[in-house]
Protein backbone atom coordinates (compact mmCIF):
# COMPACT_ATOMS: atom_id res chain seq x y z
CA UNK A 1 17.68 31.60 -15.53
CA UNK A 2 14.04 31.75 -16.14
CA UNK A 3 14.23 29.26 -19.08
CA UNK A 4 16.08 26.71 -16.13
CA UNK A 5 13.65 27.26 -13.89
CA UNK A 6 10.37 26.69 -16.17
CA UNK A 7 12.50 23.14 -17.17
CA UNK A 8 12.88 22.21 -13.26
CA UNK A 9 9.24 23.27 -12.64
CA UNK A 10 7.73 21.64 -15.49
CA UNK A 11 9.60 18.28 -14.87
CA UNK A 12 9.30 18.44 -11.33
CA UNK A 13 5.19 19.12 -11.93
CA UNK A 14 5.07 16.26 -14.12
CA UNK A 15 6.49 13.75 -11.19
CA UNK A 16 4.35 15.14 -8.78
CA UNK A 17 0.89 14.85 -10.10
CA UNK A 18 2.23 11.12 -11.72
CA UNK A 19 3.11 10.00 -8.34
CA UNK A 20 0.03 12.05 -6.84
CA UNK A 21 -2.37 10.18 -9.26
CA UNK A 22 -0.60 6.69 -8.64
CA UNK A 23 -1.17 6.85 -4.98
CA UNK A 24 -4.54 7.77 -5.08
CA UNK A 25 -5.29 4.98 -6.80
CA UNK A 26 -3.55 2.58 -4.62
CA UNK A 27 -5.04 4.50 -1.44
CA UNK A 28 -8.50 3.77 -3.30
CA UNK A 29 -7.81 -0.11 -3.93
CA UNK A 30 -6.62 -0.10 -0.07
CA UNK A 31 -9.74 1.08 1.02
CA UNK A 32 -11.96 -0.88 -1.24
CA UNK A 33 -10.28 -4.01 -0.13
CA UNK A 34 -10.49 -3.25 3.51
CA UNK A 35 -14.36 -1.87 3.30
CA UNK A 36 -14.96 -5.12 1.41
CA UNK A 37 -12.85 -7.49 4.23
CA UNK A 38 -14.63 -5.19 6.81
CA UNK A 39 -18.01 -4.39 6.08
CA UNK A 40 -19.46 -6.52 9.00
CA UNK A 41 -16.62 -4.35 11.13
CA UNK A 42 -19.50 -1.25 11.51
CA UNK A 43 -16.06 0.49 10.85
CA UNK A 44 -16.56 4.17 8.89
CA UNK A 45 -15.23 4.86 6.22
CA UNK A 46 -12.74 7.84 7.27
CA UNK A 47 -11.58 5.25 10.11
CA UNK A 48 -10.58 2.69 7.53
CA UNK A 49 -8.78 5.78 5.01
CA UNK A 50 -6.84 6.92 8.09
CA UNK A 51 -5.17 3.37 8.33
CA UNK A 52 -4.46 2.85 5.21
CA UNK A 53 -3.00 6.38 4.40
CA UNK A 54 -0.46 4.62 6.57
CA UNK A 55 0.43 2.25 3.78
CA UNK A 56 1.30 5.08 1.13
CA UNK A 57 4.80 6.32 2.09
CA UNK A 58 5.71 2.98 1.03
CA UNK A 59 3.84 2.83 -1.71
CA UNK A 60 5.43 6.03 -3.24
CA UNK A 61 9.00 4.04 -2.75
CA UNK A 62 8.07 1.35 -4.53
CA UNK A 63 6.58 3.35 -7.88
CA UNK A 64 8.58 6.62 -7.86
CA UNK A 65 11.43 5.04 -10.08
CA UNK A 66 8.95 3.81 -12.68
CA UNK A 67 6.85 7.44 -11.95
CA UNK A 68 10.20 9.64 -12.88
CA UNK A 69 10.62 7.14 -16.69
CA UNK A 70 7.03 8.04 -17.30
CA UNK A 71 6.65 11.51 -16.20
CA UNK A 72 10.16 11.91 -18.72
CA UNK A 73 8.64 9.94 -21.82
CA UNK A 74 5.77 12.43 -20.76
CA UNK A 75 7.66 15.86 -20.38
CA UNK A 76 9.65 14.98 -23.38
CA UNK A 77 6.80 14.48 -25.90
CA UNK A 78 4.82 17.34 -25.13
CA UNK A 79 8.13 19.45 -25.44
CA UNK A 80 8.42 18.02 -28.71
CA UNK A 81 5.09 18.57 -29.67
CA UNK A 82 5.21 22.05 -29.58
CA UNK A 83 8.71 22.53 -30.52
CA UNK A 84 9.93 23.41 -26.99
CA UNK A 85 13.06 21.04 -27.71
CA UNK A 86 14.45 22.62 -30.40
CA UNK A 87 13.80 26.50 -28.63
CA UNK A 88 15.60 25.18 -25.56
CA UNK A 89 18.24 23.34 -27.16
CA UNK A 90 19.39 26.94 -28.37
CA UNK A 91 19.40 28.63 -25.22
CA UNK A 92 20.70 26.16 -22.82
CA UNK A 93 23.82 24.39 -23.81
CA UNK A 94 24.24 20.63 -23.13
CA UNK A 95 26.21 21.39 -19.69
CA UNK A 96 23.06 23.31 -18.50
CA UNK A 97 20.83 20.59 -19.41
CA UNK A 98 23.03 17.71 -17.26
CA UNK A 99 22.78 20.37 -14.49
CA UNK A 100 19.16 20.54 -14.49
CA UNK A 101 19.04 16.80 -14.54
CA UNK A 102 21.38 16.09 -11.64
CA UNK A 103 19.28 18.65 -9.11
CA UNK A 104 16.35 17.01 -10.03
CA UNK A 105 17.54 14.00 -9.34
CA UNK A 106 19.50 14.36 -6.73
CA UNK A 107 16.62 16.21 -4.44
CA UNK A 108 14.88 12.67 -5.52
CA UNK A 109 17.39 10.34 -4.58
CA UNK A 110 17.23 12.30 -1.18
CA UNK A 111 13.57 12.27 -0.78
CA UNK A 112 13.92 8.58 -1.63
CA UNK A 113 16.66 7.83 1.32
CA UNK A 114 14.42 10.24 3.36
CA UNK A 115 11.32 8.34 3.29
CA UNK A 116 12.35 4.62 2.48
CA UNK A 117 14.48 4.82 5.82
CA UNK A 118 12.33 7.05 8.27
CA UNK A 119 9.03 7.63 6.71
CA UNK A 120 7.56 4.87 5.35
CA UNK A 121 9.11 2.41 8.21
CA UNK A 122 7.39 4.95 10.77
CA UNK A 123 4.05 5.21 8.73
CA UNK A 124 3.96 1.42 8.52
CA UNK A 125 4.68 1.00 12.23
CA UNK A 126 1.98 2.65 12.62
CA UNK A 127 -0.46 0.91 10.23
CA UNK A 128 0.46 -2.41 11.31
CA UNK A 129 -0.58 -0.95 14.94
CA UNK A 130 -4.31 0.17 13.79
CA UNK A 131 -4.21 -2.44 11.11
CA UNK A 132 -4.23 -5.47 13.88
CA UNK A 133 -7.05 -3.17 16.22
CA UNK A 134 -9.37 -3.23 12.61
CA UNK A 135 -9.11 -6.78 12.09
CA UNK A 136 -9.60 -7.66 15.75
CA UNK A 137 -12.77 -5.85 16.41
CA UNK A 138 -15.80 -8.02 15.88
CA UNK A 139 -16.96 -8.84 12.91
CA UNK A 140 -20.43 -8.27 12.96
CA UNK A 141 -22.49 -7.73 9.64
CA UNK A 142 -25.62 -5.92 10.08
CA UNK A 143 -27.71 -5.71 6.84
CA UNK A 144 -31.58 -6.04 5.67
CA UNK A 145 -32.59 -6.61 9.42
CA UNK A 146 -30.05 -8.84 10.36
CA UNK A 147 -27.50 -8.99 12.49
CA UNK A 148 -24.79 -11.73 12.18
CA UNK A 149 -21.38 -12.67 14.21
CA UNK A 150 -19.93 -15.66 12.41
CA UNK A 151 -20.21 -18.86 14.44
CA UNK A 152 -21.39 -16.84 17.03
CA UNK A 153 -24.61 -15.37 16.98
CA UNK A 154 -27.34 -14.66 14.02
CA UNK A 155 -30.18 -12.09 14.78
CA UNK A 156 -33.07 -10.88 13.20
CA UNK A 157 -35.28 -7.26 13.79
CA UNK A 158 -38.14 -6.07 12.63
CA UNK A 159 -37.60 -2.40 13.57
CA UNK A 160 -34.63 -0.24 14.32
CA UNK A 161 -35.06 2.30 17.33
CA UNK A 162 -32.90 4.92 16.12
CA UNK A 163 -34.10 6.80 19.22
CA UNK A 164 -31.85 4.72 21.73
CA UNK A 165 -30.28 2.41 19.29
CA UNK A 166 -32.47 -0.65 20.23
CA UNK A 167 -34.24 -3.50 17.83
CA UNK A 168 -37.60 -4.23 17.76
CA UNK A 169 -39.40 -7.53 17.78
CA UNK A 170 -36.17 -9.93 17.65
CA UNK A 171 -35.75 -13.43 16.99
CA UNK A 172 -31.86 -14.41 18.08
CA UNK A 173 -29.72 -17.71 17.55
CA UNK A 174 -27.31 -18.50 19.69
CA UNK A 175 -25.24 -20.91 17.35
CA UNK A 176 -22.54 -22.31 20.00
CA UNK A 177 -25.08 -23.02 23.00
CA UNK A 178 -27.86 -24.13 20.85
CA UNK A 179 -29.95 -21.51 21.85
CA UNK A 180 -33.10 -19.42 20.41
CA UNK A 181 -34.14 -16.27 22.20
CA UNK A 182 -37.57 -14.15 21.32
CA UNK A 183 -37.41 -10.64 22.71
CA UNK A 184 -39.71 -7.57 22.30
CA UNK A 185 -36.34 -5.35 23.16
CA UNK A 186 -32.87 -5.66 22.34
CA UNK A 187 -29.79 -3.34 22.63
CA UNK A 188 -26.10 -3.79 22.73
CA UNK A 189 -23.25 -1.96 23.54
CA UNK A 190 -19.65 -2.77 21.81
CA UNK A 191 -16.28 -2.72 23.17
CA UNK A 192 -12.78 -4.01 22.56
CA UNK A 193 -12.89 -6.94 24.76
CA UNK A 194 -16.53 -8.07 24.76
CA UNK A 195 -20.43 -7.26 23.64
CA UNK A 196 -23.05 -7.09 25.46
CA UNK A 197 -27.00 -8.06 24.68
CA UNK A 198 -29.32 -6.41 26.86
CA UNK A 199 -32.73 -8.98 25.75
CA UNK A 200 -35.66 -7.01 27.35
CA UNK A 201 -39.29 -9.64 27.89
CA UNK A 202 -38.92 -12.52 25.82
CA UNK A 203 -38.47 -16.21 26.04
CA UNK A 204 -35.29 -18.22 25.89
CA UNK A 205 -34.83 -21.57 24.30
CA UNK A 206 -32.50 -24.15 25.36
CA UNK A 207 -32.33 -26.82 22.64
CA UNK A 208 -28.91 -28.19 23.18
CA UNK A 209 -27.97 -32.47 24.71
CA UNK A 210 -26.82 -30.77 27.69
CA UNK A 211 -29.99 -28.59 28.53
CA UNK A 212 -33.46 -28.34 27.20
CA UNK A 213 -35.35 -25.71 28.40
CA UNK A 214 -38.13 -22.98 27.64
CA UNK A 215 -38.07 -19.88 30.35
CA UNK A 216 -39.82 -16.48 29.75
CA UNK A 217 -37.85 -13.88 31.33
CA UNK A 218 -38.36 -9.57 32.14
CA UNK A 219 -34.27 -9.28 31.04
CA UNK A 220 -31.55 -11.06 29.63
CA UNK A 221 -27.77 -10.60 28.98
CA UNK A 222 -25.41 -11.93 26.83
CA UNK A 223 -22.00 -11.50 26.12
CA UNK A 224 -19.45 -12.14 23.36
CA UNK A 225 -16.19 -12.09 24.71
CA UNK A 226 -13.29 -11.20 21.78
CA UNK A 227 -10.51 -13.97 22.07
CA UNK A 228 -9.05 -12.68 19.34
CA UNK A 229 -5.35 -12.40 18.46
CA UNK A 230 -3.85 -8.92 20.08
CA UNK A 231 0.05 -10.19 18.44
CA UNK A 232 1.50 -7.29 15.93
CA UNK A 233 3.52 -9.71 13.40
CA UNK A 234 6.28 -7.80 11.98
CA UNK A 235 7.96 -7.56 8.62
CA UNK A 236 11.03 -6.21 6.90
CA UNK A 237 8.50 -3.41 6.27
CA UNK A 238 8.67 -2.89 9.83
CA UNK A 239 12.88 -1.98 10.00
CA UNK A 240 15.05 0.57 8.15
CA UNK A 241 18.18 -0.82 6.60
CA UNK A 242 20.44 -0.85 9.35
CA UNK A 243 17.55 -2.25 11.52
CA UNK A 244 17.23 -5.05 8.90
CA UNK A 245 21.10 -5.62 8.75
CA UNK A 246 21.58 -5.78 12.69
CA UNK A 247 18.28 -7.81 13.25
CA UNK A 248 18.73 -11.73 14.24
CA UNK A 249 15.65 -13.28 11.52
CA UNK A 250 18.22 -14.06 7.93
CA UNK A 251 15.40 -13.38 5.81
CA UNK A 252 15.32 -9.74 7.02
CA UNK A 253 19.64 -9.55 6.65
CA UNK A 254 19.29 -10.56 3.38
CA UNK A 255 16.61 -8.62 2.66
CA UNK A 256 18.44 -5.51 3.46
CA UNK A 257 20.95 -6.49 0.94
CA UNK A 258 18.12 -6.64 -1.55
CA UNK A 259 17.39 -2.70 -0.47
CA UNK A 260 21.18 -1.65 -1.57
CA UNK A 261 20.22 -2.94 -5.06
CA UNK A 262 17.00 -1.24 -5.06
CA UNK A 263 18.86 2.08 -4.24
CA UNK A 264 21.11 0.91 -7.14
CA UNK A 265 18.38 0.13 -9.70
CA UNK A 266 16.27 3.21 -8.49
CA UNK A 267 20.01 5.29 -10.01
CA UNK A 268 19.95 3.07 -13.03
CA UNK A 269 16.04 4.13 -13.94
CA UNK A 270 17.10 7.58 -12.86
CA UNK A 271 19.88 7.59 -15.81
CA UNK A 272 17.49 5.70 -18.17
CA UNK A 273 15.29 8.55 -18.19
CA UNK A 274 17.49 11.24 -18.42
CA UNK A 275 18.40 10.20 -21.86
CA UNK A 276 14.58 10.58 -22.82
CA UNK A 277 14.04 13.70 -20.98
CA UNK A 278 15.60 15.77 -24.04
CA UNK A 279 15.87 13.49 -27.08
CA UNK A 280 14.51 15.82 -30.30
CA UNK A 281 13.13 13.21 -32.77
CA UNK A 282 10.08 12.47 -34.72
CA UNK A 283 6.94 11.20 -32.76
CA UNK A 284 6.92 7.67 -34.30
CA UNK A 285 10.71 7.54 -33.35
CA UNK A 286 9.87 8.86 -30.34
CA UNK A 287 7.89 6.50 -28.79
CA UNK A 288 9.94 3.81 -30.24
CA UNK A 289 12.29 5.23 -27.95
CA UNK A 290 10.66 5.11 -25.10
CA UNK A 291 9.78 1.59 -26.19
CA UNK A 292 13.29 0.47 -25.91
CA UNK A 293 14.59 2.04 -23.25
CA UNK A 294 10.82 0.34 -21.13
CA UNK A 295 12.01 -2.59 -22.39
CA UNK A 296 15.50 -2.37 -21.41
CA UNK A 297 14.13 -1.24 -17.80
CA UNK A 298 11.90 -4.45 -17.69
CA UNK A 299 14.62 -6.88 -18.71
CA UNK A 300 16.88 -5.18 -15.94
CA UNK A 301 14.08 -5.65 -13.17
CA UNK A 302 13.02 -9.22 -14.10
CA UNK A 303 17.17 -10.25 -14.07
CA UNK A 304 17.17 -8.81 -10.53
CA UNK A 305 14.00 -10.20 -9.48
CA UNK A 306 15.56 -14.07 -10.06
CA UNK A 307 18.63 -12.76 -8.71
CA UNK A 308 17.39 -11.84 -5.46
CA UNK A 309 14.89 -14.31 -5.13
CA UNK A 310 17.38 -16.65 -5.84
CA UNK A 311 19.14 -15.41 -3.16
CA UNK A 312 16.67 -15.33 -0.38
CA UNK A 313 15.70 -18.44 -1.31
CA UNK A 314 19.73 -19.16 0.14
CA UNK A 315 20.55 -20.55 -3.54
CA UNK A 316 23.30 -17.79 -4.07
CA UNK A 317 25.64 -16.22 -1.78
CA UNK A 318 25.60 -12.20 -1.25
CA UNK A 319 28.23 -11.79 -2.82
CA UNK A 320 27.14 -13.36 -6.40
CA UNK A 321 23.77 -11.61 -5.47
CA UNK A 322 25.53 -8.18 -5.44
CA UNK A 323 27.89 -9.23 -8.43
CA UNK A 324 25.21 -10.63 -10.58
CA UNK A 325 23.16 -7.89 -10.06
CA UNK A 326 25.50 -4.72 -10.24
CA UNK A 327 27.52 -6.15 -12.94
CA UNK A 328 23.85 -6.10 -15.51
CA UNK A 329 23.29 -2.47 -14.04
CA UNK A 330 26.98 -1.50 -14.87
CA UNK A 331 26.97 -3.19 -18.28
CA UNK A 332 23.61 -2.17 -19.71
CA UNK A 333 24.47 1.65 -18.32
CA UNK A 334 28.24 1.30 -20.26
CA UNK A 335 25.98 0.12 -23.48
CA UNK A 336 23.25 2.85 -23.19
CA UNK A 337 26.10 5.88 -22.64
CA UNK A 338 27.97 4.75 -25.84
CA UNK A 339 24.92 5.34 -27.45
CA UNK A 340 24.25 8.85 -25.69
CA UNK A 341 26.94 10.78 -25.16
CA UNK A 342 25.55 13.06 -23.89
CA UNK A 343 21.70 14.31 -23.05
């Protein structure tokens, strides 16, 4: 019993700090890319994590079938290593083995369902939600004393007033009206909708066709009204299956279709690696082992890739689509158990 429990844990362990590892570095990328779209956004970094945390329920859909091959090629060459294979192989009978397997991966398979139906679509709801809130708050870039809105407004400081938030000494361009404004004093305040420039004794400078003009004034305000688009645009990311099978759009009915074979290709990884978990073989045979069975993986993914792009393209009915793409899944899994009997 203990020996079946150290195999669960250990394999189980394995998966979990792969996938755990994985994500992080997606969550990273995420956040680089967004700091890096919004670094005139004055948006914190813990604001811009938050949202894209959002993203990696999905993200752990889309890898965990390659993340349980790798965390088996893993499992099963350390175990071989140090001669764990062998020890096990003459305490647990084959039966034992296949039992250990299926829990495994049917808890997966469950989790999988679980969070590619409710969790992910819920968690991306919800990041398309803040997602569209980042991108429409102004963009405003505010670096080596100077303050820029793009085709709006560019603005330059000698001094920051960390005291009450206010610039110091300020030369402003007002690019659409054609319009330069010298202040000793300037603050703003930010909203959703608009921002507002509080100029405090300066001068104003109309240079435009339709007014020329050069007034000194005691205070000045200016606002910046945000016209941007409020519209959430959503995606088959957006839907669980039956959402995506009811829903009117045909790109999203077929795309459910293309979900199914997921579910179907996520199984045939699933057996893939359960032939590696346990093979007891030399470490250059080994990883030629792993080599082939990658490959064999690969060759299955890239056939279903044409297949279903072929058939969201319209180029192929569903029912070739499902055909086309079972029958390689079927045949390759007939072809790989003659080879393994058993695990």
């Amino acid at each position: 019993m203990k020996l079946k429990i150290y195999l669960t844990l250990s394999y189980v362990k394995y998966i979990v700090l792969m996938l755990i590892v994985f994500l992080l570095i997606i969550w990273l990328a995420q956040i680089i890319r967004y700091l890096d779209l919004s670094q005139s956004f004055s948006v914190q970094f813990s604001k811009v994590a938050l949202i894209t945390s959002y993203l990696l329920p999905n993200a752990a859909s889309t890898i965990l079938p390659i993340i349980v091959f790798i965390s088996s090629c893993f499992l099963n060459y350390q175990m071989n290593q140090t001669n764990e294979i062998s020890i096990i192989s003459l305490y647990l009978s084959k039966n034992n083995l296949k039992k250990i397997i299926l829990f495994i991966y049917s808890f997966l398979l469950l989790v999988y369902a679980i969070n590619t139906e409710i969790i992910s679509v819920n968690s991306y709801n919800k990041y398309k939600t803040k997602e569209i809130e980042l991108r429409n708050q102004f963009k405003i870039k505010d670096f080596q004393n100077e303050i820029f809105i793009k085709d709006k407004l560019n603005l330059f400081y000698e001094k920051r007033n960390s005291g009450n938030a206010s610039l110091e000494n300020v030369t402003t361009y007002l690019i659409e009206e054609n319009i330069i404004i010298k202040s000793e004093v300037v603050s703003y305040i930010q909203s959703e909708k608009q921002l507002l420039f509080t100029f405090i004794k300066g001068t104003r400078i109309a240079t435009s066709k339709s007014e020329k003009s050069y007034t000194d004034f005691d205070k000045l305000e200016y606002k910046i009204e945000n016209d941007t688009n409020h519209e959430i645009s959503l995606n088959k990311e957006n839907y669980n299956l039956l959402g995506l099978i009811n829903h009117k759009n045909l790109f999203f009915n077929k795309s459910a279709h293309k979900r199914i074979i997921d579910f179907f290709m996520f199984v045939f990884i699933l057996f893939m690696a359960s032939n590696i978990v346990f093979i007891n073989n030399k470490s250059k045979d080994l990883i030629k082992n792993y080599s082939l069975h990658l490959l064999i993986i690969l060759v299955c993914f890239t056939h279903i890739s044409l297949m279903s792009k072929l058939f969201i393209s319209g180029n192929i009915a569903v029912n070739v689509f499902y055909l086309g793409s079972i029958l390689l899944i079927a045949l390759i899994t007939g072809l790989i158990m003659r080879k393994y009997a058993s695990l």
